[in-house]
C-alpha atoms as a PDB file:
ATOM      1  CA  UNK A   1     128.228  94.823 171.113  1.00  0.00           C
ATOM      2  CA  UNK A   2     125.476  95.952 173.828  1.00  0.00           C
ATOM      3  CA  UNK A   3     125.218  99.083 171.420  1.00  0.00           C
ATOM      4  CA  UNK A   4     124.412  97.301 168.110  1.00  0.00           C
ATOM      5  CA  UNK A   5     121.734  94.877 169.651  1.00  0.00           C
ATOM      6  CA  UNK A   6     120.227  98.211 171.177  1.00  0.00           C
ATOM      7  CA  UNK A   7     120.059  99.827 167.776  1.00  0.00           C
ATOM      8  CA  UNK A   8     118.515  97.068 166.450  1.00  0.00           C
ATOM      9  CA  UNK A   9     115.820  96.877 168.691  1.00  0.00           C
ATOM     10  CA  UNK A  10     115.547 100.421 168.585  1.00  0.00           C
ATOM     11  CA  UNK A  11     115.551 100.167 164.910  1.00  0.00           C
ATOM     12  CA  UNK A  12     112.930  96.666 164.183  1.00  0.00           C
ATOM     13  CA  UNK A  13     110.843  98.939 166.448  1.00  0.00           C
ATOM     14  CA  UNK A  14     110.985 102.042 164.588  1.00  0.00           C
ATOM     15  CA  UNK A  15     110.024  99.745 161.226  1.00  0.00           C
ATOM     16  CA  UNK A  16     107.126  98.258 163.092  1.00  0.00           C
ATOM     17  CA  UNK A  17     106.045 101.432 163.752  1.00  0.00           C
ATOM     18  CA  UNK A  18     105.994 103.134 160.224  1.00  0.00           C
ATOM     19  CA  UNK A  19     104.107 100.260 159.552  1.00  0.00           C
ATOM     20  CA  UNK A  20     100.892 100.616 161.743  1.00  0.00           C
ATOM     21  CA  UNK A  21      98.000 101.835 159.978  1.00  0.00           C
ATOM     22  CA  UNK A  22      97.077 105.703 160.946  1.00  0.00           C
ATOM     23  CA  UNK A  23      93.076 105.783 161.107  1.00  0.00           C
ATOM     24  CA  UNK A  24      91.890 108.896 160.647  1.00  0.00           C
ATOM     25  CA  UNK A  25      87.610 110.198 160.700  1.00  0.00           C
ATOM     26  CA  UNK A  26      86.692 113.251 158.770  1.00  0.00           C
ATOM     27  CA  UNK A  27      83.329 114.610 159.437  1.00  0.00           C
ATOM     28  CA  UNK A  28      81.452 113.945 162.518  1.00  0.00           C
ATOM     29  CA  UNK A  29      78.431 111.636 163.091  1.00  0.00           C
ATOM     30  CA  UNK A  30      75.464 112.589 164.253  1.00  0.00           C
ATOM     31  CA  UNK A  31      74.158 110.809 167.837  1.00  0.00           C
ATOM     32  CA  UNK A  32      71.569 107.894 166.618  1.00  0.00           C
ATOM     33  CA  UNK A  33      69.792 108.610 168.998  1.00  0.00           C
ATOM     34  CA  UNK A  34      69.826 112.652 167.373  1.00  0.00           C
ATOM     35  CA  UNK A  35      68.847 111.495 164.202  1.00  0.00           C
ATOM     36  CA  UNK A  36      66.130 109.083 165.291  1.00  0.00           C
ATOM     37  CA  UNK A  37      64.287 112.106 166.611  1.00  0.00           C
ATOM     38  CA  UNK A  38      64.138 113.557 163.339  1.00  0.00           C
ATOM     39  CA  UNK A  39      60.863 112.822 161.851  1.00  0.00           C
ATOM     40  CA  UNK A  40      59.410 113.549 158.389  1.00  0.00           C
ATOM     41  CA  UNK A  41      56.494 115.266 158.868  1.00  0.00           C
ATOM     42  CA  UNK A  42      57.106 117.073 162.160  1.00  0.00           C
ATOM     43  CA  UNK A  43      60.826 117.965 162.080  1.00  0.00           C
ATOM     44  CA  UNK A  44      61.625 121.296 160.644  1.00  0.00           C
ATOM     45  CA  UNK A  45      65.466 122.971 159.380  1.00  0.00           C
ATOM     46  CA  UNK A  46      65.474 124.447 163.358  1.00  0.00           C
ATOM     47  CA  UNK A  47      64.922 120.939 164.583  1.00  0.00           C
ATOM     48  CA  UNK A  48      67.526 119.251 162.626  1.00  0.00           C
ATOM     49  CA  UNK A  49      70.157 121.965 163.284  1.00  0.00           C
ATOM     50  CA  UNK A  50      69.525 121.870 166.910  1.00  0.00           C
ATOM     51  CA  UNK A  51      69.901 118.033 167.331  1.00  0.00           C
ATOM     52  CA  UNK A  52      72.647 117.239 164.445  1.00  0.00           C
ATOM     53  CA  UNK A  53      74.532 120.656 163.760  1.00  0.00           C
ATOM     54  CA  UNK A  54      75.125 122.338 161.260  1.00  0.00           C
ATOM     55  CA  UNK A  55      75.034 120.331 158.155  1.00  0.00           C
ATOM     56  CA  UNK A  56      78.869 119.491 156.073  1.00  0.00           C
ATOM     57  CA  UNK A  57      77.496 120.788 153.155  1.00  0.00           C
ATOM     58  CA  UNK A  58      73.794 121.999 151.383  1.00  0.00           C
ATOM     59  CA  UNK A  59      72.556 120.757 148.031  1.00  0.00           C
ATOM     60  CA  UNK A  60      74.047 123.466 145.405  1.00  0.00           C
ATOM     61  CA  UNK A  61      71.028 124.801 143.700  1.00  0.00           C
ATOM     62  CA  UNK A  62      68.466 124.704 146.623  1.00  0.00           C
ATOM     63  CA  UNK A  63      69.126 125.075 150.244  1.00  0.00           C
ATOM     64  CA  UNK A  64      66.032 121.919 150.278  1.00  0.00           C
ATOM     65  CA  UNK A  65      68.733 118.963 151.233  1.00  0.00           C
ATOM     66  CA  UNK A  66      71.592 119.307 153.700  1.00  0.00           C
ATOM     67  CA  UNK A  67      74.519 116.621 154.079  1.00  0.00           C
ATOM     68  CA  UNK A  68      75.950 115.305 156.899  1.00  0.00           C
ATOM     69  CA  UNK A  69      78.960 113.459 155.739  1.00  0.00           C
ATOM     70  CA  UNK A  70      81.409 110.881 157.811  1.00  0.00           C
ATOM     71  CA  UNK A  71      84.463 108.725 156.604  1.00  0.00           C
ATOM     72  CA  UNK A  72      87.145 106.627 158.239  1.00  0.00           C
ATOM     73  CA  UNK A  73      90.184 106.098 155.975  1.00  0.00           C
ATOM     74  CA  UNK A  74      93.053 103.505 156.907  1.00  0.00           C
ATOM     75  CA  UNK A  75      96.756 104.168 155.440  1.00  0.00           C
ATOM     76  CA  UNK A  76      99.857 102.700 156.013  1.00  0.00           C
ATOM     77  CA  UNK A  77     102.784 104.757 155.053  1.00  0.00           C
ATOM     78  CA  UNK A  78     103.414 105.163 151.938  1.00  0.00           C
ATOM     79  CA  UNK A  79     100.324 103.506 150.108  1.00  0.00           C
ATOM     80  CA  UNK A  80      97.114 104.964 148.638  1.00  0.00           C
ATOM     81  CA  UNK A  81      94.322 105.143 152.351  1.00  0.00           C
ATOM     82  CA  UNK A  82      91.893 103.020 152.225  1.00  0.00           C
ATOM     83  CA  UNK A  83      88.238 103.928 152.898  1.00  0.00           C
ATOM     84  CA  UNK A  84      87.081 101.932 156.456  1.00  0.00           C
ATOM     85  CA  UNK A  85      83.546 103.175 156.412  1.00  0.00           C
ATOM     86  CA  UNK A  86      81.684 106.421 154.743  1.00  0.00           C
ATOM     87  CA  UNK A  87      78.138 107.080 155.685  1.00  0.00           C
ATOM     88  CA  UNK A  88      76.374 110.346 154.023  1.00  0.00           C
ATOM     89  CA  UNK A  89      72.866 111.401 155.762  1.00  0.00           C
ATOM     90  CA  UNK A  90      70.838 113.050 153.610  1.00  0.00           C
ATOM     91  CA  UNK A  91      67.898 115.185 154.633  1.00  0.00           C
ATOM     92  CA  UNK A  92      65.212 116.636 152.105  1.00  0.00           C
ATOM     93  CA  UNK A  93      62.806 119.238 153.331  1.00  0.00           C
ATOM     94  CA  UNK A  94      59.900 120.405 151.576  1.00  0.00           C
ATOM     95  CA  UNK A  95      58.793 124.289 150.923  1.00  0.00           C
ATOM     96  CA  UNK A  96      57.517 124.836 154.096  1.00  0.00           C
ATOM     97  CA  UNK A  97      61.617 123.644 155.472  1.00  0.00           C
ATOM     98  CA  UNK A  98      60.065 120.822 157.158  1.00  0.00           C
ATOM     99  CA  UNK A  99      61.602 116.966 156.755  1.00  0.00           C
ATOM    100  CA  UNK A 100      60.363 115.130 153.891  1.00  0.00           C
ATOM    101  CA  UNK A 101      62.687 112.103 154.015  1.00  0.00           C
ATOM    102  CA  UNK A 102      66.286 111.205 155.651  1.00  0.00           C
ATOM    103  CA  UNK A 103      68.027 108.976 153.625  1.00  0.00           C
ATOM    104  CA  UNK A 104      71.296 107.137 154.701  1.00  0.00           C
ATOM    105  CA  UNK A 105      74.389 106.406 151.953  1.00  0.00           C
ATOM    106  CA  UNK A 106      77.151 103.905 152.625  1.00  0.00           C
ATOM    107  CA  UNK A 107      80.166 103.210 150.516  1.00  0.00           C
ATOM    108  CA  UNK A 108      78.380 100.678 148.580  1.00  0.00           C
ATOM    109  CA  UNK A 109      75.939 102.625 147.214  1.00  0.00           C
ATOM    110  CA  UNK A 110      78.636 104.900 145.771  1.00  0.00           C
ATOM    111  CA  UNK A 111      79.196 104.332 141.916  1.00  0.00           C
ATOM    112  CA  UNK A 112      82.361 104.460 139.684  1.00  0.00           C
ATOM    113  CA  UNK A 113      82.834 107.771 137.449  1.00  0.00           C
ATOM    114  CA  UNK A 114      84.991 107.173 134.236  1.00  0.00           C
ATOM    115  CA  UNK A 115      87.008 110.094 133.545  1.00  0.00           C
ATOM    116  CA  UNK A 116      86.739 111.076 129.946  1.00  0.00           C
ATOM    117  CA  UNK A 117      90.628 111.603 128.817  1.00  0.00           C
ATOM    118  CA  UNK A 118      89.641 114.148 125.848  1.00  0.00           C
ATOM    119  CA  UNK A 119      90.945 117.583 125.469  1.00  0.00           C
ATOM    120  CA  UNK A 120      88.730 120.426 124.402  1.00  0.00           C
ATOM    121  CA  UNK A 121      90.609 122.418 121.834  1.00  0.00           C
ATOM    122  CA  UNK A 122      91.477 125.668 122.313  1.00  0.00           C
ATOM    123  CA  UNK A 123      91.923 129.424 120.023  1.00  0.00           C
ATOM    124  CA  UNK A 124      95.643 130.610 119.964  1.00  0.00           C
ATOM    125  CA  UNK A 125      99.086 129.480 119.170  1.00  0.00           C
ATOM    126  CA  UNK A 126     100.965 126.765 121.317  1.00  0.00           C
ATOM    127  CA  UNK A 127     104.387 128.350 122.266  1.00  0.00           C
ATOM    128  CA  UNK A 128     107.426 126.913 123.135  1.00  0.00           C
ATOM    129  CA  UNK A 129     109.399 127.970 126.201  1.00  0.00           C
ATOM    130  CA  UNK A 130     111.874 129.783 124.568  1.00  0.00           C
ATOM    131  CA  UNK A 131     108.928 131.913 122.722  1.00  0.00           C
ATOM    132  CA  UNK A 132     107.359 132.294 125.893  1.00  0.00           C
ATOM    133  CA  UNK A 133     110.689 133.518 127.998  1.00  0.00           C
ATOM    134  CA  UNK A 134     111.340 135.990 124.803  1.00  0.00           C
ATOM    135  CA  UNK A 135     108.235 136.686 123.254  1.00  0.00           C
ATOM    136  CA  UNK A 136     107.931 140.132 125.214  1.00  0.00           C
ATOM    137  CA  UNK A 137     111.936 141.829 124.446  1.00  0.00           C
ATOM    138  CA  UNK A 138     111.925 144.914 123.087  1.00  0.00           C
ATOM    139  CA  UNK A 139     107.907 145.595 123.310  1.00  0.00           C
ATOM    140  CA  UNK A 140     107.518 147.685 125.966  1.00  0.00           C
ATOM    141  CA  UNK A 141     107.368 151.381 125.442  1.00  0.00           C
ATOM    142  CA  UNK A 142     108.997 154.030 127.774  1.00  0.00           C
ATOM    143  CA  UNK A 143     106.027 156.192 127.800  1.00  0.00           C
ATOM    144  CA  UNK A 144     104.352 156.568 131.196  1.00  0.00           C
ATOM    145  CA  UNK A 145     100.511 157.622 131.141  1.00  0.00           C
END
C-alpha cells in the first residue's frame, strides 16, 4: 500500500512536471546602457562592434544595416512555443560606415505573410514508383572508358 501512494506521488509529480513551460532566449541583447552610447552621427561600424558584438546577421545586399536579433519563446510539451518577447535592433550606417539611425522592432510591428499555395509547373514526365525503381534495368553498358 505504502508503495502505490509513493508511485503516485512520484507519478502526479512527474505530470506536473511535463507540464511546466520550458523558456528558452535565442540571441543575446545588447546592454542598454551599450546601445545608448551608440549615436547617429558620431558612432562608426568599430564603435558598434566594440560595445554590442558582432551583429546576428547583415542586411543581404549591402553590408550598410546589421541586426541584432533577441526572442524568448514559451512551450509546454507538446504544443506549438509561444513567442514571450522578440526585439530586432536595427542599425543603418551611411557610406562613410558611420550610424545613420538605430531603429528598435518588437513583435507587434511584425506583419502576417500569406503563403501562396500554387505550384509552378514543371518540363518532364511525372513517374510512378514502380517506373522510377525500374526505369534504369537493362541500360547500362559493360563498357568501361
Amino acid at each position: 500500500m505504502k508503495y502505490r501512494a509513493f508511485a503516485a506521488v512520484v507519478g502526479a509529480g512527474l505530470f506536473l512536471a511535463a507540464c511546466s513551460p520550458v523558456v528558452s532566449t535565442h540571441g543575446l541583447e545588447p546592454d542598454p546602457d551599450a546601445l545608448a552610447a551608440v549615436t547617429p552621427g558620431q558612432s562608426d561600424k568599430a564603435d558598434v562592434e566594440t560595445k554590442l558584438g558582432t551583429p546576428a546577421t547583415v542586411s543581404t545586399f549591402h553590408d550598410d544595416v546589421w541586426y541584432y536579433m533577441i526572442e524568448t519563446r514559451s512551450q509546454r510539451a507538446f504544443f506549438d512555443p509561444k513567442v514571450l518577447e522578440r526585439k530586432i535592433i536595427a542599425i543603418t550606417f551611411d557610406q562613410q560606415s558611420v550610424v545613420d539611425d538605430v531603429f528598435t522592432y518588437t513583435e507587434l510591428d511584425g506583419k502576417d505573410v500569406k503563403i501562396v499555395s500554387r505550384v509552378t509547373p514543371t518540363a518532364g514526365n511525372e513517374l510512378t514508383i514502380l517506373q522510377q525503381l525500374f526505369g534504369n534495368l537493362g541500360r547500362f553498358s559493360g563498357a568501361s572508358n
